[in-house]
C-alpha atoms as a PDB file:
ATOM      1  CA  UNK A   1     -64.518-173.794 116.813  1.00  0.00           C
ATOM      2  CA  UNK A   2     -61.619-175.614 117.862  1.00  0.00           C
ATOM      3  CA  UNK A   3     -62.569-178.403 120.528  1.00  0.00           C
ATOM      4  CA  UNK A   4     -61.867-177.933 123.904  1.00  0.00           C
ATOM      5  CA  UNK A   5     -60.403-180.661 126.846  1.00  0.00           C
ATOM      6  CA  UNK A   6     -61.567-180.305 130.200  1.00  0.00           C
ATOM      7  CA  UNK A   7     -58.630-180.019 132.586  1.00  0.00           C
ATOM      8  CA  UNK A   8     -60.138-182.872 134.461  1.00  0.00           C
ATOM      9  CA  UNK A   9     -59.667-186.910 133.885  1.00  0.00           C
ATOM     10  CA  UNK A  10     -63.289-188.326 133.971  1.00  0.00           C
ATOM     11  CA  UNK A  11     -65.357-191.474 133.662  1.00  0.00           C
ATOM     12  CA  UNK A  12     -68.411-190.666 131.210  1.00  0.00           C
ATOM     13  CA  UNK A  13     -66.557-187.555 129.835  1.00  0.00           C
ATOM     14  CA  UNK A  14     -68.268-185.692 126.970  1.00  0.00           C
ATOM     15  CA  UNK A  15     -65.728-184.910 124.751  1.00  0.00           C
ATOM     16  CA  UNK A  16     -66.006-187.595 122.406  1.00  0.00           C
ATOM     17  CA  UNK A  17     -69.649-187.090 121.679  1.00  0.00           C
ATOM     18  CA  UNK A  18     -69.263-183.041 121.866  1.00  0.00           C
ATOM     19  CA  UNK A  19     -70.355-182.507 117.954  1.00  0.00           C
ATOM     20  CA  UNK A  20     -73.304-184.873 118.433  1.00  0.00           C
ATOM     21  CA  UNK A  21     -74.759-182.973 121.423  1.00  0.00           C
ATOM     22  CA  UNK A  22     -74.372-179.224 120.024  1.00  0.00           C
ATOM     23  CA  UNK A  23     -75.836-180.231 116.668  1.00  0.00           C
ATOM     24  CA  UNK A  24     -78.947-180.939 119.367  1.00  0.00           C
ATOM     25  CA  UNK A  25     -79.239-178.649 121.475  1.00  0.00           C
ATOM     26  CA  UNK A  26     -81.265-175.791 120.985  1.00  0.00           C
ATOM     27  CA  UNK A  27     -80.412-172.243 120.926  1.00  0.00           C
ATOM     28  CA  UNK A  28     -81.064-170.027 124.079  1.00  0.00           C
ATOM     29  CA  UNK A  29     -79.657-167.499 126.360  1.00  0.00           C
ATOM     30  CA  UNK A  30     -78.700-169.728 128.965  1.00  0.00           C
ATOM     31  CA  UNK A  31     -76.966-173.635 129.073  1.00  0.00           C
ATOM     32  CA  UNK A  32     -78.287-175.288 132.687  1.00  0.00           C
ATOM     33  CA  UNK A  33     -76.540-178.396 133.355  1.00  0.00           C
ATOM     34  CA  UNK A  34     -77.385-180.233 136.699  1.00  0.00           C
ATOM     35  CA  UNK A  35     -74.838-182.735 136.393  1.00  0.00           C
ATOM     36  CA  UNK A  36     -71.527-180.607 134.965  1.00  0.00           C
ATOM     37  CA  UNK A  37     -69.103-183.750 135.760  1.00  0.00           C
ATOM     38  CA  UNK A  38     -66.209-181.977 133.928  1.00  0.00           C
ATOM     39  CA  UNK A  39     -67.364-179.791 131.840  1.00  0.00           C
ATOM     40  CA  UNK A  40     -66.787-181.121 128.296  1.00  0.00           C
ATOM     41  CA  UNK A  41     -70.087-179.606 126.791  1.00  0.00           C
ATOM     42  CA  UNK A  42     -69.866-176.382 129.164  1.00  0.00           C
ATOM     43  CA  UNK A  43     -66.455-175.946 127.392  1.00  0.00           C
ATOM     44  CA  UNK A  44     -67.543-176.517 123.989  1.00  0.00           C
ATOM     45  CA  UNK A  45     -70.790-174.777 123.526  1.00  0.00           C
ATOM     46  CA  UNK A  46     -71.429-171.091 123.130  1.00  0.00           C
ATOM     47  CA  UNK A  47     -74.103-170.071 125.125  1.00  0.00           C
ATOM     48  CA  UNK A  48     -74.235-166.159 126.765  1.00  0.00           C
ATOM     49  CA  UNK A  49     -74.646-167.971 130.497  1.00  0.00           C
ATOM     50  CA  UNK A  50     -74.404-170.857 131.968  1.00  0.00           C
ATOM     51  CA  UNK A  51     -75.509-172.374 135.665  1.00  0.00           C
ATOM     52  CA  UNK A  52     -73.600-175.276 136.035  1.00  0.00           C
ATOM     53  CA  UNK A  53     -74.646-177.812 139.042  1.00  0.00           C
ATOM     54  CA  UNK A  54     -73.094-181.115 140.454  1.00  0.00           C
ATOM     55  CA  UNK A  55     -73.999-182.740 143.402  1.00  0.00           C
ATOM     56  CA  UNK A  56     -70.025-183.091 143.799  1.00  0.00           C
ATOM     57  CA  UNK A  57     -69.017-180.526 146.162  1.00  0.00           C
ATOM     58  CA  UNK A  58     -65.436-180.765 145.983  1.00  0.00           C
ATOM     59  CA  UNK A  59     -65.713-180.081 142.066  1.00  0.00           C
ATOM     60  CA  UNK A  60     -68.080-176.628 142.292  1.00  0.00           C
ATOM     61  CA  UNK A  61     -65.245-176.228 144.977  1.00  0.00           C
ATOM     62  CA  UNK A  62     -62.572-176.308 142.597  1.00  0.00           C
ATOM     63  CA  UNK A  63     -64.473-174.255 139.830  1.00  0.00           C
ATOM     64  CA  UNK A  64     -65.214-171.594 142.185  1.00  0.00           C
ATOM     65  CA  UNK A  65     -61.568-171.264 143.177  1.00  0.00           C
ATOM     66  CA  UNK A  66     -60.492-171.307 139.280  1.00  0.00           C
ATOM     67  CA  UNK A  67     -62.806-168.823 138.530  1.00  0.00           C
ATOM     68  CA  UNK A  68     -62.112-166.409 141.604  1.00  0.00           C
ATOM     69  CA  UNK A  69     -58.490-167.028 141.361  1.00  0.00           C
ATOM     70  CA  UNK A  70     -56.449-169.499 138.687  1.00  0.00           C
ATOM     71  CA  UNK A  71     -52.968-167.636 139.004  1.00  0.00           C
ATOM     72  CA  UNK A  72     -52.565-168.810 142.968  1.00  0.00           C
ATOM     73  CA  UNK A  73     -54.722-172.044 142.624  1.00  0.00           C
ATOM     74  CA  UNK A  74     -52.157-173.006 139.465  1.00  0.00           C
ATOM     75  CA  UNK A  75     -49.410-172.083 140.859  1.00  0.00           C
ATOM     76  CA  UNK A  76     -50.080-174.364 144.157  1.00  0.00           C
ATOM     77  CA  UNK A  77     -51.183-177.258 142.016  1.00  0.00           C
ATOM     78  CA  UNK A  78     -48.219-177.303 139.992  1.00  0.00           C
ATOM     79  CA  UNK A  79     -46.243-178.030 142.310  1.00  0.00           C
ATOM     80  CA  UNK A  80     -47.553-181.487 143.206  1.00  0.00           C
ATOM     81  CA  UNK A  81     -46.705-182.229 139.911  1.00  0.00           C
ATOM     82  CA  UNK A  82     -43.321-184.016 139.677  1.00  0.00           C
ATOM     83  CA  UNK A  83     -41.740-187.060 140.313  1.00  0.00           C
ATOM     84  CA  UNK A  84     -41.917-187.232 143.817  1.00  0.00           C
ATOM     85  CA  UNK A  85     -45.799-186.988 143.883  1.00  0.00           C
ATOM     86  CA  UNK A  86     -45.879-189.566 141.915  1.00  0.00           C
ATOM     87  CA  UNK A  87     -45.187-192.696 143.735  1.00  0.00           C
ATOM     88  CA  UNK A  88     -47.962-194.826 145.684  1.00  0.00           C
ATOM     89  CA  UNK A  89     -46.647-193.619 149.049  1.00  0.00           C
ATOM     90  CA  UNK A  90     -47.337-189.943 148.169  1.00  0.00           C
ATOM     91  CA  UNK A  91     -50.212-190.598 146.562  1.00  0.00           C
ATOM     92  CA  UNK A  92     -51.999-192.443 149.224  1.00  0.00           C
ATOM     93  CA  UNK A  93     -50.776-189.717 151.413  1.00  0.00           C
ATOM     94  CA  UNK A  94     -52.369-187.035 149.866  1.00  0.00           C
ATOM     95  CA  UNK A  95     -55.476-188.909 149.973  1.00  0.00           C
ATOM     96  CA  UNK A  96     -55.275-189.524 153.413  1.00  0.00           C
ATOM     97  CA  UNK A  97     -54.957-185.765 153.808  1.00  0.00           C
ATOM     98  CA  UNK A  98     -57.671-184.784 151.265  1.00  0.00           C
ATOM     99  CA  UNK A  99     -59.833-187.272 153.546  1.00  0.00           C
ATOM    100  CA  UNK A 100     -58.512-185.720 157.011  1.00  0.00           C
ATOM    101  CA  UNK A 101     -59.141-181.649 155.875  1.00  0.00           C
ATOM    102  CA  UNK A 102     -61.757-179.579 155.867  1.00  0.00           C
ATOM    103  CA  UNK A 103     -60.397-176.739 154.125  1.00  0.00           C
ATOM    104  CA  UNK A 104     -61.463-175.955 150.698  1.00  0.00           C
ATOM    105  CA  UNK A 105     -58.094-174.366 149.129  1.00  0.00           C
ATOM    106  CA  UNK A 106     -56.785-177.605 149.988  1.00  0.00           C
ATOM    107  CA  UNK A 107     -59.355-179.853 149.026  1.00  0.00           C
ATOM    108  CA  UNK A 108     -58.965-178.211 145.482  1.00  0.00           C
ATOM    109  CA  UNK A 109     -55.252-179.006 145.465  1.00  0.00           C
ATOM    110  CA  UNK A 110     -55.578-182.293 146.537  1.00  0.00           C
ATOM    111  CA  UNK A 111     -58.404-183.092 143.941  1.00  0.00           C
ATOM    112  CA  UNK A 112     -56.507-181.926 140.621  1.00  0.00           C
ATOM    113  CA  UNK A 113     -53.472-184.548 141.927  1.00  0.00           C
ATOM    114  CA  UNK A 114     -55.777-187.323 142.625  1.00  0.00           C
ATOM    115  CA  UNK A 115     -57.565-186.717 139.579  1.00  0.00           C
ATOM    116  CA  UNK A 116     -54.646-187.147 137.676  1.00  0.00           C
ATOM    117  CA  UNK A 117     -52.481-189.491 139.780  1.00  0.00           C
ATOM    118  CA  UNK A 118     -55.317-192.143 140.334  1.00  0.00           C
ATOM    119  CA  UNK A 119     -56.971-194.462 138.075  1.00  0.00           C
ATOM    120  CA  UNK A 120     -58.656-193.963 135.120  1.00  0.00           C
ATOM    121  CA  UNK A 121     -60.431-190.655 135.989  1.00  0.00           C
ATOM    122  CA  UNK A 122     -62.519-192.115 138.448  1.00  0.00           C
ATOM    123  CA  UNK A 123     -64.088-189.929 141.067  1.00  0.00           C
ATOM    124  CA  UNK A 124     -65.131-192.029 143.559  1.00  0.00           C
ATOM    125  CA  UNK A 125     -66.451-191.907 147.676  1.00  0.00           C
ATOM    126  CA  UNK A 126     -67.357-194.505 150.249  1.00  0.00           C
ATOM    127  CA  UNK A 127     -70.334-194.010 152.528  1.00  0.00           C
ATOM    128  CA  UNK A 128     -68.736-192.121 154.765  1.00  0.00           C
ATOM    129  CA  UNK A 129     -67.801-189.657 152.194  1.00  0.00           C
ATOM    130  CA  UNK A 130     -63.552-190.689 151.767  1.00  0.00           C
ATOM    131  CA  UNK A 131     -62.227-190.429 148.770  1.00  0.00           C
ATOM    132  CA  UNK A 132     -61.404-193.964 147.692  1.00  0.00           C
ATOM    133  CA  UNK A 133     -60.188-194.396 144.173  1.00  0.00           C
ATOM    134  CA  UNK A 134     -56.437-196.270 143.773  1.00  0.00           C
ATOM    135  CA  UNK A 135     -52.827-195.115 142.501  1.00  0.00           C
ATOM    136  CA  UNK A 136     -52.740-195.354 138.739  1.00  0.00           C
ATOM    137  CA  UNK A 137     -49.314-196.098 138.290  1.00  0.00           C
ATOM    138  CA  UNK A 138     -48.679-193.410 135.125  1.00  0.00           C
ATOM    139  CA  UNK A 139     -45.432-192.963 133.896  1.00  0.00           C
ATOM    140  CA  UNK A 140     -46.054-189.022 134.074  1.00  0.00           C
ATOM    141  CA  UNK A 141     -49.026-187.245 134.807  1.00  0.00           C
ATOM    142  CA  UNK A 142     -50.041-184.843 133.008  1.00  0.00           C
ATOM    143  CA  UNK A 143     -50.528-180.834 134.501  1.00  0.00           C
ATOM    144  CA  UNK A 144     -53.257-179.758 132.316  1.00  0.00           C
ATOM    145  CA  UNK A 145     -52.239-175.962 132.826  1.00  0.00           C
ATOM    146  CA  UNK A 146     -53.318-174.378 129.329  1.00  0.00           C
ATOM    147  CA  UNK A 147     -56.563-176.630 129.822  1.00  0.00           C
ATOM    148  CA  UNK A 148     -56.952-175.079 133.541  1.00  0.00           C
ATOM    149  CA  UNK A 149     -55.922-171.210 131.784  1.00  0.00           C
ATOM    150  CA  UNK A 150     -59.172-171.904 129.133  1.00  0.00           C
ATOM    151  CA  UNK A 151     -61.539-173.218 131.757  1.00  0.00           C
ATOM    152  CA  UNK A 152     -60.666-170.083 134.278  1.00  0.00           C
ATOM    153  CA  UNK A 153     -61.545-167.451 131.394  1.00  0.00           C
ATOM    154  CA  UNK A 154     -64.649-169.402 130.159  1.00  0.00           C
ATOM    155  CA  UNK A 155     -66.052-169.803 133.824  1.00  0.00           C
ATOM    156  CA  UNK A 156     -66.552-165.961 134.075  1.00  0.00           C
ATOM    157  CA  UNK A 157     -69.920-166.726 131.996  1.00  0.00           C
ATOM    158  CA  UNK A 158     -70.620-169.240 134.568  1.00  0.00           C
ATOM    159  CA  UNK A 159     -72.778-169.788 137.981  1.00  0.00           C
ATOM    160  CA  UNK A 160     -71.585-172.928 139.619  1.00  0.00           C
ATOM    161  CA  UNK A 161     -73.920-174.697 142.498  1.00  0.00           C
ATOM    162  CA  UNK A 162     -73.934-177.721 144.346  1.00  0.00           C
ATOM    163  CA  UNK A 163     -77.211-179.182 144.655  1.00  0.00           C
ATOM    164  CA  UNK A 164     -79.232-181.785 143.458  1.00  0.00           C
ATOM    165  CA  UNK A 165     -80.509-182.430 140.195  1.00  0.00           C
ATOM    166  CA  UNK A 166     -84.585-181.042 140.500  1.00  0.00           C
ATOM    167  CA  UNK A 167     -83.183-177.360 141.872  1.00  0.00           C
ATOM    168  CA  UNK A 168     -81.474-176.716 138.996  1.00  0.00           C
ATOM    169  CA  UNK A 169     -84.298-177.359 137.161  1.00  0.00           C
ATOM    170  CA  UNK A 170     -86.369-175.507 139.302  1.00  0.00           C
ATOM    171  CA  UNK A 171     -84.037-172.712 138.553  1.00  0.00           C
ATOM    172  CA  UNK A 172     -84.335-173.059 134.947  1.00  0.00           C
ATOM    173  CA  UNK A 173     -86.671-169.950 132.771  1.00  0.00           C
ATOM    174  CA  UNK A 174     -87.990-169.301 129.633  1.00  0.00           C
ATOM    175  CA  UNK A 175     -84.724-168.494 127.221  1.00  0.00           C
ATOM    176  CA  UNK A 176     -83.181-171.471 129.245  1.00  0.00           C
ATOM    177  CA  UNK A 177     -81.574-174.766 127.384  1.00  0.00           C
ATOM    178  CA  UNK A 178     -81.089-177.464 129.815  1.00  0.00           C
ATOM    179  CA  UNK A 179     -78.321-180.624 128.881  1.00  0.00           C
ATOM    180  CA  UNK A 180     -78.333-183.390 131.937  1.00  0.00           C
ATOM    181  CA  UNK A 181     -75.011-186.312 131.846  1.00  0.00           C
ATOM    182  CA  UNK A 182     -76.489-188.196 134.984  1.00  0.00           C
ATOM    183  CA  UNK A 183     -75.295-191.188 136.291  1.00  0.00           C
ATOM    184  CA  UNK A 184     -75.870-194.070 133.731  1.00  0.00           C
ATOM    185  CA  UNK A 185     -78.343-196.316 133.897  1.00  0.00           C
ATOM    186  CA  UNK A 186     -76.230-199.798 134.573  1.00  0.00           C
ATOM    187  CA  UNK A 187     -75.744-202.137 131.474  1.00  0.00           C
ATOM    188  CA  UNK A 188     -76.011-205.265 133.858  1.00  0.00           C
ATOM    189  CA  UNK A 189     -76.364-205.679 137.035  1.00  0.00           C
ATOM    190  CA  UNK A 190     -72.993-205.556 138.608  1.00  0.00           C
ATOM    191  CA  UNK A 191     -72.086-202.755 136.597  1.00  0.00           C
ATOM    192  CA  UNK A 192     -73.640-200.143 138.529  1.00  0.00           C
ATOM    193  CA  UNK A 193     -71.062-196.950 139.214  1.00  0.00           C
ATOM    194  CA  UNK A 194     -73.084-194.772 141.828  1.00  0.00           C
ATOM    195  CA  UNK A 195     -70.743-193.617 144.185  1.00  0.00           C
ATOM    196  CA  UNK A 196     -69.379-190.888 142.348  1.00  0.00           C
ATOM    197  CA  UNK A 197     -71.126-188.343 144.999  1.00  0.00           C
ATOM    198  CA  UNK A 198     -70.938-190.974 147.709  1.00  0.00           C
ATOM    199  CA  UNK A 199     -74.503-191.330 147.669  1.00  0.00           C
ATOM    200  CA  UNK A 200     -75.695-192.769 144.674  1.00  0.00           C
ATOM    201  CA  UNK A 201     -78.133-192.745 141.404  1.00  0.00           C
ATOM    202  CA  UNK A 202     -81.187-195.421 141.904  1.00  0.00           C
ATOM    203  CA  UNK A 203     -83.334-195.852 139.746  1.00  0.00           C
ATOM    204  CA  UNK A 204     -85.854-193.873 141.747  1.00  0.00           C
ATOM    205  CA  UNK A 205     -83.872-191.013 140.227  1.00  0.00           C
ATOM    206  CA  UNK A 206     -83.835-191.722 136.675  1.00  0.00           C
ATOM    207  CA  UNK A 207     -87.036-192.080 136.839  1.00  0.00           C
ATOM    208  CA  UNK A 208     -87.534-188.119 138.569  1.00  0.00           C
ATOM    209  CA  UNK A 209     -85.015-187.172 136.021  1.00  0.00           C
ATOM    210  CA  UNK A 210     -87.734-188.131 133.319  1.00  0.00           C
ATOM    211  CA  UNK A 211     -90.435-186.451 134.581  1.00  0.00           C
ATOM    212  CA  UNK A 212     -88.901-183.091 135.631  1.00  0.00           C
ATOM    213  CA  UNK A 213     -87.277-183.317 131.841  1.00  0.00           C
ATOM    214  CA  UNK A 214     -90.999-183.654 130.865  1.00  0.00           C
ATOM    215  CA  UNK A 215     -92.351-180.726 133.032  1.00  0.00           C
ATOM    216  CA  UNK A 216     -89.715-178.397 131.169  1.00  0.00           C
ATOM    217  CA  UNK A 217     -90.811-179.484 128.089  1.00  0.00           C
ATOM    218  CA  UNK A 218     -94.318-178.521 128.871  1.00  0.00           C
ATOM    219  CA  UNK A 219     -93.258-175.006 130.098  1.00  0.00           C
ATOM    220  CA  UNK A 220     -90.933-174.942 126.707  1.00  0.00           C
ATOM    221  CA  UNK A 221     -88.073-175.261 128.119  1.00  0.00           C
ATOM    222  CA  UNK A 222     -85.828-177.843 125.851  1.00  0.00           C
ATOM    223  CA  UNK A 223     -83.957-180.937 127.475  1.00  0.00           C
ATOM    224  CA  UNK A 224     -81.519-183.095 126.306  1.00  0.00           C
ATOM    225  CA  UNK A 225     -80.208-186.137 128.240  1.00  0.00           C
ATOM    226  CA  UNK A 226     -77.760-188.490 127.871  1.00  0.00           C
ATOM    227  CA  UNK A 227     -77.888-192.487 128.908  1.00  0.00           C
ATOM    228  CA  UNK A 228     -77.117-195.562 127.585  1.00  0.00           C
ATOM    229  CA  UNK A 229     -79.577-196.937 125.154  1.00  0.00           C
ATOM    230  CA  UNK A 230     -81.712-199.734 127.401  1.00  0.00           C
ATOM    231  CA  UNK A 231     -85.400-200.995 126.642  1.00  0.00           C
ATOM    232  CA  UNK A 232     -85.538-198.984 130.626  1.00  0.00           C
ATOM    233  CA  UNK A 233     -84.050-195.328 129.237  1.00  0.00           C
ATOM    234  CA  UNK A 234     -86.201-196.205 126.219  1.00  0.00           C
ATOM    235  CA  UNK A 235     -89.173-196.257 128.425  1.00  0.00           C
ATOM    236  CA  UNK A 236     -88.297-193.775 130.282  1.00  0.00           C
ATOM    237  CA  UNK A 237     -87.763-190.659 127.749  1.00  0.00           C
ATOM    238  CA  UNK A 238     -90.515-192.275 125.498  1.00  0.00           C
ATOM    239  CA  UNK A 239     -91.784-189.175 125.214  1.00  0.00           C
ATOM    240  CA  UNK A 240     -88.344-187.778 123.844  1.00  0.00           C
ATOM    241  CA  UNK A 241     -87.197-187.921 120.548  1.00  0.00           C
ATOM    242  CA  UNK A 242     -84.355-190.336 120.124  1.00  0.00           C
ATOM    243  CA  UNK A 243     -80.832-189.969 118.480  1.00  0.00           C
ATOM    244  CA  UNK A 244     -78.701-193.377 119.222  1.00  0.00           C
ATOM    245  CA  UNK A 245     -74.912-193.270 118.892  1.00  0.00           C
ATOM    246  CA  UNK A 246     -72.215-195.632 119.689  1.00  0.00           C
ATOM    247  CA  UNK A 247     -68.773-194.778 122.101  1.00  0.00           C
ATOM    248  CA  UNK A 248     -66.526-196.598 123.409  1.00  0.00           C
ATOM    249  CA  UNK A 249     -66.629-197.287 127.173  1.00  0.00           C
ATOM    250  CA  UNK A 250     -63.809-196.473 129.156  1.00  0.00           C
ATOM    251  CA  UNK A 251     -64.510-197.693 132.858  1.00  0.00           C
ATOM    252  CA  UNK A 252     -63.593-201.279 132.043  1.00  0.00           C
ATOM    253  CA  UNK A 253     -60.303-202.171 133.837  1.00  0.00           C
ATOM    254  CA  UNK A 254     -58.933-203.613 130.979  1.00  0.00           C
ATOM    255  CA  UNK A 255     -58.556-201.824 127.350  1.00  0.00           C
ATOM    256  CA  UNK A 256     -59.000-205.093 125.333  1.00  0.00           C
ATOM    257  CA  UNK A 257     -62.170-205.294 126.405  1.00  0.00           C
ATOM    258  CA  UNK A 258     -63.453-201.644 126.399  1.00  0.00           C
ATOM    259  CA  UNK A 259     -66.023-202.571 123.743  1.00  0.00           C
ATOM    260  CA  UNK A 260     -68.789-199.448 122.054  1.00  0.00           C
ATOM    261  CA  UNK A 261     -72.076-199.418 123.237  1.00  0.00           C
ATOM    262  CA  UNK A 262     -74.874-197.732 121.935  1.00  0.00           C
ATOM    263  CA  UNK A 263     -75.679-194.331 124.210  1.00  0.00           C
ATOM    264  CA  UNK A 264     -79.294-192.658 123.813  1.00  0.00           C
ATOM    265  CA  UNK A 265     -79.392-188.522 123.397  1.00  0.00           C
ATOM    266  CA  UNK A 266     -83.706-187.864 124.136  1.00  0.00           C
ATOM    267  CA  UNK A 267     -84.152-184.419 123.198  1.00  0.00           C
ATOM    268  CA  UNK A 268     -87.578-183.094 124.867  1.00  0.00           C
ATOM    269  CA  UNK A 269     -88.397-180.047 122.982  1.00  0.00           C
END
């Protein structure tokens, strides 16, 4: 099976470790992922169904309107798409609007751009929920409308929520294969990235990740999660077993220095 891009530029994206994760996950009826980010392992698996959940409810937005209607929500995005939209004026414009509206057709329209105009496929909020990520100064953004075409026919197998993390678990059956891409625990310190949702990922919730990954297992449900490989995810999924592979990070602002780390893949089963 040919691999499949997600339309969407994003931080943590699964796309490079794709082959690693399906050779581990279990068969079933049904892929739940509680953190769907953009899709990578949605897009390259074939399961019958899938519920797909992200805490992110401008991107279950967007799904929702691909799946209900890609023709119109193509056709309007397109057309941001050109050398005009991409300057630093217009782009900090449309963010300014994206921050200002309330309405969801436009939200969508505004995310795709920013997605693709701003830097490095961040997805990022402030407290008070604003989008904040900067220009990213591309030559030409790309319109990823063949990628957007593949996602929109795949998402008919789909059930998108917004929620957090322990309902879609909740939600999850016998028959049911559950794959979690949280929030990473932080290499050091300063290199926490939690305001993805505009709430955050403590450590709290790594550690509930763990245990409701655990309670699944007992009621044999299969989990596999994905973190970076620290003495703390170690401890955490101890009761996982462990398959360690290296990828290259690609938050770091500058590519020189975008140095592999080792990421952990605990499959409870």
């Amino acid at each position: 099976m040919k691999k499949q891009r997600a339309f969407l530029k994003w931080a943590g994206g699964k796309y490079g470790l794709i082959d690693d994760i399906s050779q581990l996950l279990p068969q079933g009826d049904r892929l739940v992922e509680p953190f769907v980010g953009a899709g990578s392992v949605f897009l390259n698996t074939d399961y019958k169904h899938y519920l797909l959940n992200d805490v992110n409810k401008d991107l279950i937005n967007l799904y929702k309107l691909i799946q209900s209607d890609a023709k119109e929500y193509i056709t309007e995005s397109r057309k941001l798409f050109n050398a005009d939209g991409n300057t630093s004026e217009r782009y900090y414009d449309i963010r300014q609007q994206f921050n200002a509206t309330s309405d969801s057709f436009e939200r969508s329209i505004y995310f795709l751009y920013m997605n693709r105009h701003g830097y490095n496929g961040l997805c990022r909020y402030n407290l008070k929920g604003g989008y904040n990520v900067p220009f990213g100064r591309y030559k030409k953004p790309y319109f990823p409308e063949a990628e957007l075409w593949n996602f929109a026919e795949k998402s008919q197998q789909a059930t998108f929520t917004s929620h957090c993390f322990r309902e879609s678990f909740k939600q999850a059956k016998a028959g049911d294969v559950i794959y979690c891409d949280p929030p990473y625990a932080p290499l050091s310190p300063t290199a926490s990235f939690t305001s993805y949702s505009g709430q955050g990922f403590k450590l709290i919730d790594q550690q509930h990740l763990a245990q409701v990954a655990e309670q699944a297992q007992a009621a044999q449900i299969p989990v596999l999660i994905s973190n970076h490989d620290l003495p703390l995810t170690r401890e955490l999924y101890q009761n996982a077993e462990f398959t360690i592979k290296q990828v290259k990070r690609t938050i770091s602002q500058k590519a020189g220095t975008r140095l592999k780390v080792n990421e952990i893949l605990a499959l409870y089963k």
